[in-house]
PDB file of N, CA and C in Angstrom:
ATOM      1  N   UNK A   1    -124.149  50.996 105.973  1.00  0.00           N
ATOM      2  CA  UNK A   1    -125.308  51.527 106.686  1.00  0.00           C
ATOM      3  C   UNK A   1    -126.600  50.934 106.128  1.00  0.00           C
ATOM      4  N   UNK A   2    -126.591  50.543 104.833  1.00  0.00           N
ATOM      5  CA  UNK A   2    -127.856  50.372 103.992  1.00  0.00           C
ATOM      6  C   UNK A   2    -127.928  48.709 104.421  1.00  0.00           C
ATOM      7  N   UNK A   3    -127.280  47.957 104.942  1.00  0.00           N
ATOM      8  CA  UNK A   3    -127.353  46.867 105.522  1.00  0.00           C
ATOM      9  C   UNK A   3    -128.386  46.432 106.770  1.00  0.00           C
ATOM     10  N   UNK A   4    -127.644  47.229 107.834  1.00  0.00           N
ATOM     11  CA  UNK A   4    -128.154  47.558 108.871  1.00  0.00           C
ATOM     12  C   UNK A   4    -129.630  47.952 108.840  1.00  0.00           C
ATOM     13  N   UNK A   5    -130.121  48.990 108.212  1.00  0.00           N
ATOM     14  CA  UNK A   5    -131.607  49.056 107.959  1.00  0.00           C
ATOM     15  C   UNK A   5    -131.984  48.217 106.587  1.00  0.00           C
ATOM     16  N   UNK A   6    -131.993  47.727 106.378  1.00  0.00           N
ATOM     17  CA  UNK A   6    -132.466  46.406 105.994  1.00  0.00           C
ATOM     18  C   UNK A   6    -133.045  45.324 106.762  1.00  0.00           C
ATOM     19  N   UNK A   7    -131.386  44.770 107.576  1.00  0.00           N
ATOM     20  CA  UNK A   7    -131.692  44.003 109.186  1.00  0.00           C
ATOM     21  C   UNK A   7    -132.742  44.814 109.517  1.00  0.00           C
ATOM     22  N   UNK A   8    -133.107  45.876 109.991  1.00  0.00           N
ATOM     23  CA  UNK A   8    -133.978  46.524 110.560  1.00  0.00           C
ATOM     24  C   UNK A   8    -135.623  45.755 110.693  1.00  0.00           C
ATOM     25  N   UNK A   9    -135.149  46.405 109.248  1.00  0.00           N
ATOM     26  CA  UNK A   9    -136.963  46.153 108.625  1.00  0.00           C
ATOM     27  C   UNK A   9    -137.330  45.116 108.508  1.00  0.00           C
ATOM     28  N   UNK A  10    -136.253  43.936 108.052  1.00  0.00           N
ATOM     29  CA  UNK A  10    -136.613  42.393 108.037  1.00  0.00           C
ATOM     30  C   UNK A  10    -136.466  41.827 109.764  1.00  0.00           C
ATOM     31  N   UNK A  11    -136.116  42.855 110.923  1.00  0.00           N
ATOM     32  CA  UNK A  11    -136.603  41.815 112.140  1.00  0.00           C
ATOM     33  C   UNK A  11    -137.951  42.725 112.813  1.00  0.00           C
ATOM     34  N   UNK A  12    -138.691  43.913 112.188  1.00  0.00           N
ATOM     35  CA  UNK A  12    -139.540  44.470 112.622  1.00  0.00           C
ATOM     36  C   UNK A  12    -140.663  43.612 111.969  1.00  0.00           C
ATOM     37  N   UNK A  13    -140.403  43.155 110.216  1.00  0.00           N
ATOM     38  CA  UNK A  13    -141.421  42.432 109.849  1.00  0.00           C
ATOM     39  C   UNK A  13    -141.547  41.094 110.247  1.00  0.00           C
ATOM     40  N   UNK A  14    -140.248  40.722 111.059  1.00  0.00           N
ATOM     41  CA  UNK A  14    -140.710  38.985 111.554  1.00  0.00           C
ATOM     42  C   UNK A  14    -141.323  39.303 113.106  1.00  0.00           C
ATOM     43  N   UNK A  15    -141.355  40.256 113.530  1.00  0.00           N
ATOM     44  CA  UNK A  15    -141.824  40.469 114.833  1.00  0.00           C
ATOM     45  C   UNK A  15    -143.244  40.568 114.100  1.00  0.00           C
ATOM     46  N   UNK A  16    -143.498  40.937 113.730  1.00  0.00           N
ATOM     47  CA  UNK A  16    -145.540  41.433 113.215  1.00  0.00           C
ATOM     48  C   UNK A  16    -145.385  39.730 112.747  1.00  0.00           C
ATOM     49  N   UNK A  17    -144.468  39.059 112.207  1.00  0.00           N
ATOM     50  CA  UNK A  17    -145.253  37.340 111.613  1.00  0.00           C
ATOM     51  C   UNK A  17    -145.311  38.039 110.334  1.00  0.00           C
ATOM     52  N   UNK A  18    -144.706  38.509 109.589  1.00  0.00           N
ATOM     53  CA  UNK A  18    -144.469  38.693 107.924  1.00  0.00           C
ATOM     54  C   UNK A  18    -142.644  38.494 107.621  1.00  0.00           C
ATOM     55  N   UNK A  19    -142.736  37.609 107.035  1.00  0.00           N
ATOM     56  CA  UNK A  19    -141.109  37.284 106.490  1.00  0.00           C
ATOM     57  C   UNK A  19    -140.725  38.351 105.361  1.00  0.00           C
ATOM     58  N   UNK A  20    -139.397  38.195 105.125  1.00  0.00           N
ATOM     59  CA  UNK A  20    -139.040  38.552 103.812  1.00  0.00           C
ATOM     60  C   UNK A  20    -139.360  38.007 102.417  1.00  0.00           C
ATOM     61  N   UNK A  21    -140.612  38.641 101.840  1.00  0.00           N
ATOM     62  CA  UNK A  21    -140.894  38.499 100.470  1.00  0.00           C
ATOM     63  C   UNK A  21    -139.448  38.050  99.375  1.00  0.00           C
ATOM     64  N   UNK A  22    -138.932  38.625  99.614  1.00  0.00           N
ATOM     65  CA  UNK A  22    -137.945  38.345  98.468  1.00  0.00           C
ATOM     66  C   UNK A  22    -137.256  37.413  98.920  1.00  0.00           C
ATOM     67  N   UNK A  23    -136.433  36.484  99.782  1.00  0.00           N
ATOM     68  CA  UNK A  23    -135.982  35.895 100.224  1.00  0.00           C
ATOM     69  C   UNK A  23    -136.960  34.535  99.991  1.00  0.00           C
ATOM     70  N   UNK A  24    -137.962  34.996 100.822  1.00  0.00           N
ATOM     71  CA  UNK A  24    -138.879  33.317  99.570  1.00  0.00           C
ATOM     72  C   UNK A  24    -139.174  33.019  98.634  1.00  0.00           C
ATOM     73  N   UNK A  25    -139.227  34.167  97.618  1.00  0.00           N
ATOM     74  CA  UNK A  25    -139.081  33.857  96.289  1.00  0.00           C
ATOM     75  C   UNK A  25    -138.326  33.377  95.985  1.00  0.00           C
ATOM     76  N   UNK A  26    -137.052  33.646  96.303  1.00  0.00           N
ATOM     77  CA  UNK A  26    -135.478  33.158  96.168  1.00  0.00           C
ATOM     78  C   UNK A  26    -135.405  31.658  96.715  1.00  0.00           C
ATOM     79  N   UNK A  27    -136.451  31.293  97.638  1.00  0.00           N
ATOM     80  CA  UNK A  27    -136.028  30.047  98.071  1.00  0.00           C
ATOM     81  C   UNK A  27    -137.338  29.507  97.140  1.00  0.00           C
ATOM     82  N   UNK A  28    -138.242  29.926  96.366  1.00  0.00           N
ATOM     83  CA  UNK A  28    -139.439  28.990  95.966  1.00  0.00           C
ATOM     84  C   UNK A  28    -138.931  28.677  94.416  1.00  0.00           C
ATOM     85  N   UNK A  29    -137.894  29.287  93.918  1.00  0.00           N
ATOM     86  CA  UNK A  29    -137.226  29.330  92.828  1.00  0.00           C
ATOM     87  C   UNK A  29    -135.917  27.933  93.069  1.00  0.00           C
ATOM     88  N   UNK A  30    -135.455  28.102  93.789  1.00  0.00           N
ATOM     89  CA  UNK A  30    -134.164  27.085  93.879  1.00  0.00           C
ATOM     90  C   UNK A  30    -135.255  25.884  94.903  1.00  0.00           C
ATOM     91  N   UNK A  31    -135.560  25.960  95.639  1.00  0.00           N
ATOM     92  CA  UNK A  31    -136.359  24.785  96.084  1.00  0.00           C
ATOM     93  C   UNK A  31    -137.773  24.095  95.600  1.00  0.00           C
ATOM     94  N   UNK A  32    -138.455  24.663  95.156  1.00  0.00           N
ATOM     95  CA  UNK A  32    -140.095  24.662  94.316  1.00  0.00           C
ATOM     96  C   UNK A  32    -140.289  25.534  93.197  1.00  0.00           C
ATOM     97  N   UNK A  33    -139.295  25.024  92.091  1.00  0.00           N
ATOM     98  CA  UNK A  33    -139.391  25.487  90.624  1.00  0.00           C
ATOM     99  C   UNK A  33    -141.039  25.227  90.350  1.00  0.00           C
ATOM    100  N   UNK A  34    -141.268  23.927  90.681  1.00  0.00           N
ATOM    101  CA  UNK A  34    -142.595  23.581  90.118  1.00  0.00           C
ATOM    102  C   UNK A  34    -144.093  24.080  90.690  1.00  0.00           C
ATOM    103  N   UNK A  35    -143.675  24.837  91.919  1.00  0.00           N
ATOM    104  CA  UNK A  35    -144.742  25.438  92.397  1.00  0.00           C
ATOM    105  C   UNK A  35    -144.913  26.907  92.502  1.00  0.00           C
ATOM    106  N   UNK A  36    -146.338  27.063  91.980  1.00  0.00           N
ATOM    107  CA  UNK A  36    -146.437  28.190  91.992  1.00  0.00           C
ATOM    108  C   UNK A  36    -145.908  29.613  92.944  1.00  0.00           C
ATOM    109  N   UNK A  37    -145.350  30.462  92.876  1.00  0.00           N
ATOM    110  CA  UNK A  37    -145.215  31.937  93.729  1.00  0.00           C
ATOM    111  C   UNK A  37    -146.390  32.312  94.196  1.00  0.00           C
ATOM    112  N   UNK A  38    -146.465  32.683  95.497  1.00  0.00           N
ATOM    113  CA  UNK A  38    -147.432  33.429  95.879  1.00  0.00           C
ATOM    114  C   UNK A  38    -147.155  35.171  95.529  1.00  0.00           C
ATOM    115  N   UNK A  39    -148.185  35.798  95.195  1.00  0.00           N
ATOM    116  CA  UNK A  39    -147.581  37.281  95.002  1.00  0.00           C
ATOM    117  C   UNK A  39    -147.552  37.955  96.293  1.00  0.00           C
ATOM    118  N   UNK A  40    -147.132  39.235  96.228  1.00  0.00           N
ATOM    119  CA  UNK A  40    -146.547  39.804  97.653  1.00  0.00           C
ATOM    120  C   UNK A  40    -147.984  39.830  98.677  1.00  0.00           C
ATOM    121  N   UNK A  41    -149.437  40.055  98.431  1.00  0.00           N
ATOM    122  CA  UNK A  41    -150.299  40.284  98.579  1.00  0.00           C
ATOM    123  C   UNK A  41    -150.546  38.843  99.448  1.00  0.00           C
ATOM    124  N   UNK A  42    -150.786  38.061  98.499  1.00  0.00           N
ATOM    125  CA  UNK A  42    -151.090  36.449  99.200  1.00  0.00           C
ATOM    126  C   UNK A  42    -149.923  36.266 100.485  1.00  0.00           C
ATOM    127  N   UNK A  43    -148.560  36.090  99.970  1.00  0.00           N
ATOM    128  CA  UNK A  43    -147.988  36.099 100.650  1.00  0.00           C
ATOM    129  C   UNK A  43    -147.747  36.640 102.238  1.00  0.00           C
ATOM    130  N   UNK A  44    -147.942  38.119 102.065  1.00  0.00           N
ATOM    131  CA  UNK A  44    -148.302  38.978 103.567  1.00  0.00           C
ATOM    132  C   UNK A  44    -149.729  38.380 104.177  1.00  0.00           C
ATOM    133  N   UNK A  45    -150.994  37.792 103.158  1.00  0.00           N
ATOM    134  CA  UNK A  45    -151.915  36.814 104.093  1.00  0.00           C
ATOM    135  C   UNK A  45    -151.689  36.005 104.605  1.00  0.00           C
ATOM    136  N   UNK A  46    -151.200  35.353 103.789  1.00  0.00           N
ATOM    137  CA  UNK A  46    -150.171  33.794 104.278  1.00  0.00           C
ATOM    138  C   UNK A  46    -149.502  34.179 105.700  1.00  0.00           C
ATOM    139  N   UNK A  47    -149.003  34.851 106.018  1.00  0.00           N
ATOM    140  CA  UNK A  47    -148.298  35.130 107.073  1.00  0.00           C
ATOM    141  C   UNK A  47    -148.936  35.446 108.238  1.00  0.00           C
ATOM    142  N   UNK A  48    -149.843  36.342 107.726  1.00  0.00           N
ATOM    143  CA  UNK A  48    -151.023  37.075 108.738  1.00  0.00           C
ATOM    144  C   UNK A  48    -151.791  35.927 109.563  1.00  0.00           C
ATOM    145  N   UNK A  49    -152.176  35.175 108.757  1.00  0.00           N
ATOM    146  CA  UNK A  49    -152.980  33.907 108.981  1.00  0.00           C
ATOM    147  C   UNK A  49    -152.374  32.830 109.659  1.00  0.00           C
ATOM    148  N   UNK A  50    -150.851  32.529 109.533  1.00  0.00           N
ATOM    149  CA  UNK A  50    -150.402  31.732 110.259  1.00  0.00           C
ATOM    150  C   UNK A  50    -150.107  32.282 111.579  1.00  0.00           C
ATOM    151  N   UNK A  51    -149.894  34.248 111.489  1.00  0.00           N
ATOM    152  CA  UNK A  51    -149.234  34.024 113.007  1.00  0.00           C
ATOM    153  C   UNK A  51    -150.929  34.265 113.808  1.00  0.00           C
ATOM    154  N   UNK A  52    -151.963  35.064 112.840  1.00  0.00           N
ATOM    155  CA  UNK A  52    -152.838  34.981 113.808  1.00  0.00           C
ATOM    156  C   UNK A  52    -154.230  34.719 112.782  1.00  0.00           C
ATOM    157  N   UNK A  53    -154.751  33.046 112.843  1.00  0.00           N
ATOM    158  CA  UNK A  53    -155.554  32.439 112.562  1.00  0.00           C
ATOM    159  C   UNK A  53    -156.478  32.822 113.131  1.00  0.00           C
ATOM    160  N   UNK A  54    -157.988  33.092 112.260  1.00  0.00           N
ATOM    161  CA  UNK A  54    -159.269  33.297 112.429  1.00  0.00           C
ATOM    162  C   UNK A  54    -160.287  32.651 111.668  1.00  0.00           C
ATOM    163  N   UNK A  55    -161.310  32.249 112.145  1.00  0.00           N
ATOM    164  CA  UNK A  55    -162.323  31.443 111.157  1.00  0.00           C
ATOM    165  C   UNK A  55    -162.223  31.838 109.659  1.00  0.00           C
ATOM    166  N   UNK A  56    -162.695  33.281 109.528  1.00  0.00           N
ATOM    167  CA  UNK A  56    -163.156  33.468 108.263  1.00  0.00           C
ATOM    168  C   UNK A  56    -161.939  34.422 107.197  1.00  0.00           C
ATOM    169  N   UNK A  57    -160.460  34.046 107.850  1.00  0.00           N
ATOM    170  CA  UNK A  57    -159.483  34.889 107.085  1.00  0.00           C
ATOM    171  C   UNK A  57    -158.891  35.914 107.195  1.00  0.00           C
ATOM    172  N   UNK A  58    -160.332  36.567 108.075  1.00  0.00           N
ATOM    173  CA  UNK A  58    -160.217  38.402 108.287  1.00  0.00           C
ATOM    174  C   UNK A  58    -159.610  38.933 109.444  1.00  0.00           C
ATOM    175  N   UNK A  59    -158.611  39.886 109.637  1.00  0.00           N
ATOM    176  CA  UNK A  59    -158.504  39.991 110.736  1.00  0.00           C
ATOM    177  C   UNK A  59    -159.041  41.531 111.426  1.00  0.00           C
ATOM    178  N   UNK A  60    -159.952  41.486 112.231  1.00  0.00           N
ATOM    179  CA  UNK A  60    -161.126  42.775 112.428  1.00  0.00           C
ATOM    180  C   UNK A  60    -161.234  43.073 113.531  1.00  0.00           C
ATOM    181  N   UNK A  61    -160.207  42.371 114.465  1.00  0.00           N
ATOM    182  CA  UNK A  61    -159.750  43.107 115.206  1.00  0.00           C
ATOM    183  C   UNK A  61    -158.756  42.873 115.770  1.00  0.00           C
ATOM    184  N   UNK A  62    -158.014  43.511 117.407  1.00  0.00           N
ATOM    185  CA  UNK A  62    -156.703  42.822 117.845  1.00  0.00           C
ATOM    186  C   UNK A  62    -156.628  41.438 118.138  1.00  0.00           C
ATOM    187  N   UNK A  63    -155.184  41.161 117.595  1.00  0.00           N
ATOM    188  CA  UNK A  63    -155.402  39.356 117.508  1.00  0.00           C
ATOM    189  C   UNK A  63    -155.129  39.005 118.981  1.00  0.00           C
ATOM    190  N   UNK A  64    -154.540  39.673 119.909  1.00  0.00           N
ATOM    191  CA  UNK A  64    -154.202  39.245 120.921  1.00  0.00           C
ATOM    192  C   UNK A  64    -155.435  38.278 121.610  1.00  0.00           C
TER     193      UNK A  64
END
């Protein structure tokens, strides 16, 4: 059962454009030892920003 909501939450957060945090760590470790981690914080920007880009970073209102 604890599977299943897992799946859950990791296809509710790729629907909003936020991946699984831990899962890229896991891949920035075996693929980019040499580069820095983003922390969970950067990371959820990182995401924010790619699915919905704005001049100044912020997002202040609906991105639609």
């Amino acid at each position: 059962m604890k599977k299943h909501v897992q799946r859950t939450i990791d296809t509710l957060r790729l629907m909003v454009g936020v991946g699984n945090y831990q899962a890229y760590c896991v891949h920035m470790q075996q693929h980019h030892a040499d580069t820095k981690v983003m922390t969970e914080t950067e990371y959820f920007r990182h995401c924010q920003n790619a699915r919905y880009p704005t001049k100044d970073g912020s997002i202040k209102r609906c991105p639609c």
